[in-house]
N, C-alpha and C. Protein backbone atom coordinates (compact mmCIF):
# COMPACT_ATOMS: atom_id res chain seq x y z
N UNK A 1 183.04 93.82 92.20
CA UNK A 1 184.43 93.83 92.59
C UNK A 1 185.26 94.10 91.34
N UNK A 2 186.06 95.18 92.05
CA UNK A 2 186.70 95.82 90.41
C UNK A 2 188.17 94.73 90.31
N UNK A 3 189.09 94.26 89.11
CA UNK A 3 190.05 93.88 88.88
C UNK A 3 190.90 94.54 89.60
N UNK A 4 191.21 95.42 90.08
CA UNK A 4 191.95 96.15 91.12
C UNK A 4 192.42 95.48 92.70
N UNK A 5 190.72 95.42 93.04
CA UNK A 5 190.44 95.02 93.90
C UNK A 5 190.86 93.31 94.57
N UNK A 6 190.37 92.49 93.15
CA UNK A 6 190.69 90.75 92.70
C UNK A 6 192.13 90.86 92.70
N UNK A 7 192.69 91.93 92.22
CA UNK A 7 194.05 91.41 92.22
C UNK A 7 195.48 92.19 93.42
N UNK A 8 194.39 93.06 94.20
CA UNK A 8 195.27 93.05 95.42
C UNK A 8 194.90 91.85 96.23
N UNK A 9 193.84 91.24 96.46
CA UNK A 9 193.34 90.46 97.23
C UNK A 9 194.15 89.05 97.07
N UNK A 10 194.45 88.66 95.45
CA UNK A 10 194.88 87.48 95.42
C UNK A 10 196.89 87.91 95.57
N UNK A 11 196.95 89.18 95.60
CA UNK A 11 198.35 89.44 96.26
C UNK A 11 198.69 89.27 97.94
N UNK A 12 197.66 90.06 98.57
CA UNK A 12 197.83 89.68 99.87
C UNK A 12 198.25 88.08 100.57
N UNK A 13 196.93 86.96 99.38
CA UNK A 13 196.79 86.08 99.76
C UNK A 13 197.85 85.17 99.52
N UNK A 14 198.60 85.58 98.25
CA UNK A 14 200.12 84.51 98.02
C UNK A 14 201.07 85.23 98.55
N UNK A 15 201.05 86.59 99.44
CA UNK A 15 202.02 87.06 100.37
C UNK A 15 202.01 85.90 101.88
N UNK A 16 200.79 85.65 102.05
CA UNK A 16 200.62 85.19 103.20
C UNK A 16 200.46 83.70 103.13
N UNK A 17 200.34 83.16 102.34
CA UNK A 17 200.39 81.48 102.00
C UNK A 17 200.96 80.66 102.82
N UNK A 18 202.36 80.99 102.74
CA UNK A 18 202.89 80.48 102.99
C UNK A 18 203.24 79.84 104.82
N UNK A 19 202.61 80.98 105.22
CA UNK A 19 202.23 81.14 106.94
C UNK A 19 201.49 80.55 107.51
N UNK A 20 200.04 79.84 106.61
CA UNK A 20 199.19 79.40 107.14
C UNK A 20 199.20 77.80 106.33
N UNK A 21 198.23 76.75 107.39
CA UNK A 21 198.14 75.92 106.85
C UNK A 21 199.63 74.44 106.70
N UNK A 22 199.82 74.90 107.79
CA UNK A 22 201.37 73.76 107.63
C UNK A 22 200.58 72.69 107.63
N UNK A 23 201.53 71.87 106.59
CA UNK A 23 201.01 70.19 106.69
C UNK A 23 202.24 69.53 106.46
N UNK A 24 202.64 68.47 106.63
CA UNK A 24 204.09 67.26 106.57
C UNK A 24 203.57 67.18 104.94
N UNK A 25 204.49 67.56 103.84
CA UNK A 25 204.64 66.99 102.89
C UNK A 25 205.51 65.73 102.46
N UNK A 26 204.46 64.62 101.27
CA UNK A 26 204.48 63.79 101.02
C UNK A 26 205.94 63.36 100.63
N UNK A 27 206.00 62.43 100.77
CA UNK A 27 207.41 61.90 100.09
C UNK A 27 207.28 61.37 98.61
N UNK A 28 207.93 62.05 98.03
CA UNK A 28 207.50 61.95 96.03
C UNK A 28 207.59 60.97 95.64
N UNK A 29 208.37 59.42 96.60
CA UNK A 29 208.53 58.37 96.08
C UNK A 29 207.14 58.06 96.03
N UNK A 30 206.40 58.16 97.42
CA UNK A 30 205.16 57.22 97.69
C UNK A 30 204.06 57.46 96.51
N UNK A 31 203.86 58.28 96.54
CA UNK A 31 202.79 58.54 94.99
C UNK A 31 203.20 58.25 93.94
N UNK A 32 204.57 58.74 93.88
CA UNK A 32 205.03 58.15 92.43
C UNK A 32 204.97 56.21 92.18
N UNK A 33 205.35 55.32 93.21
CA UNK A 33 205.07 54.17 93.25
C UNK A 33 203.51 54.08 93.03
N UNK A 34 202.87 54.83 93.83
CA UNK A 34 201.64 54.05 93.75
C UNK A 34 201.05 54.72 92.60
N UNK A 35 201.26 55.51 91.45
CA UNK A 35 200.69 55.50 90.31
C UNK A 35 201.12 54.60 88.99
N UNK A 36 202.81 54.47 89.55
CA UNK A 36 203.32 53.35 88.75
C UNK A 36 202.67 51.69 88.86
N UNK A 37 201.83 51.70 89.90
CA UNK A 37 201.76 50.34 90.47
C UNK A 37 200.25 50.70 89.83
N UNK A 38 199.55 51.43 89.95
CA UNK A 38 198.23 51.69 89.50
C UNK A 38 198.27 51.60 87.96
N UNK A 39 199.72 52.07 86.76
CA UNK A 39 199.27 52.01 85.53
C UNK A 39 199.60 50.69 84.90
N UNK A 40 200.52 50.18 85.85
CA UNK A 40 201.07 48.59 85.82
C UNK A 40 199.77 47.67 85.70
N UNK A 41 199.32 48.03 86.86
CA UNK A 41 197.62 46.92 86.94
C UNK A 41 196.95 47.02 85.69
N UNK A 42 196.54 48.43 85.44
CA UNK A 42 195.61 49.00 84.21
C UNK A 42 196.36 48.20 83.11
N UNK A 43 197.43 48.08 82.34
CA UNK A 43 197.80 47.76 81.38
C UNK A 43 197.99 46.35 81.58
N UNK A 44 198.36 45.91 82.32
CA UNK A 44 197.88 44.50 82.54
C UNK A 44 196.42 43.80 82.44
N UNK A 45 195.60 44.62 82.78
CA UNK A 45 194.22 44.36 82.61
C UNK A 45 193.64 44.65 81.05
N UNK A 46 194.34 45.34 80.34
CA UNK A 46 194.54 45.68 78.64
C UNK A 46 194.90 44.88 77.98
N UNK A 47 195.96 44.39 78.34
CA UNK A 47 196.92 43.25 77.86
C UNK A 47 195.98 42.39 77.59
N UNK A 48 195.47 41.98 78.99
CA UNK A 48 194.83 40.94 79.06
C UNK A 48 193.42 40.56 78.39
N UNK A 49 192.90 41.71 77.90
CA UNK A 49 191.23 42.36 77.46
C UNK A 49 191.76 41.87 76.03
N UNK A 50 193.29 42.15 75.74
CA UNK A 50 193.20 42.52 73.91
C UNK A 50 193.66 41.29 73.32
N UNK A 51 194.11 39.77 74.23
CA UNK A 51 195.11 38.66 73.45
C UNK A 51 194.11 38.55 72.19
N UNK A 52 194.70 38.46 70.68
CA UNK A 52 194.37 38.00 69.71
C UNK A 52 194.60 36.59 69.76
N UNK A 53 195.08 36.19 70.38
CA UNK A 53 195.62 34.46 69.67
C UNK A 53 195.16 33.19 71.34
């Protein structure tokens, strides 16, 4: 497959993207909480690994 070829193909395919494949996108809060809540734990569990005293 010539570069010609790879790169009409990946043209067709971001012509048409957008058509196929509907899904309900996420709400940016929800992930964003739950990675904040995920690095919260982690560093708490650091905290807790490293007391010197």
């Amino acid at each position: 497959m010539s570069f010609e070829q790879s790169a009409a193909q990946l043209v067709t395919l971001a012509a048409e993207g957008g058509e196929q494949g509907h899904h309900m996108n996420l709400n940016p809060l929800l992930p964003g909480i739950g990675a904040f809540v995920i690095l919260m734990l982690l560093l708490f569990i650091t905290v807790g690994f490293n007391r010197d005293r």
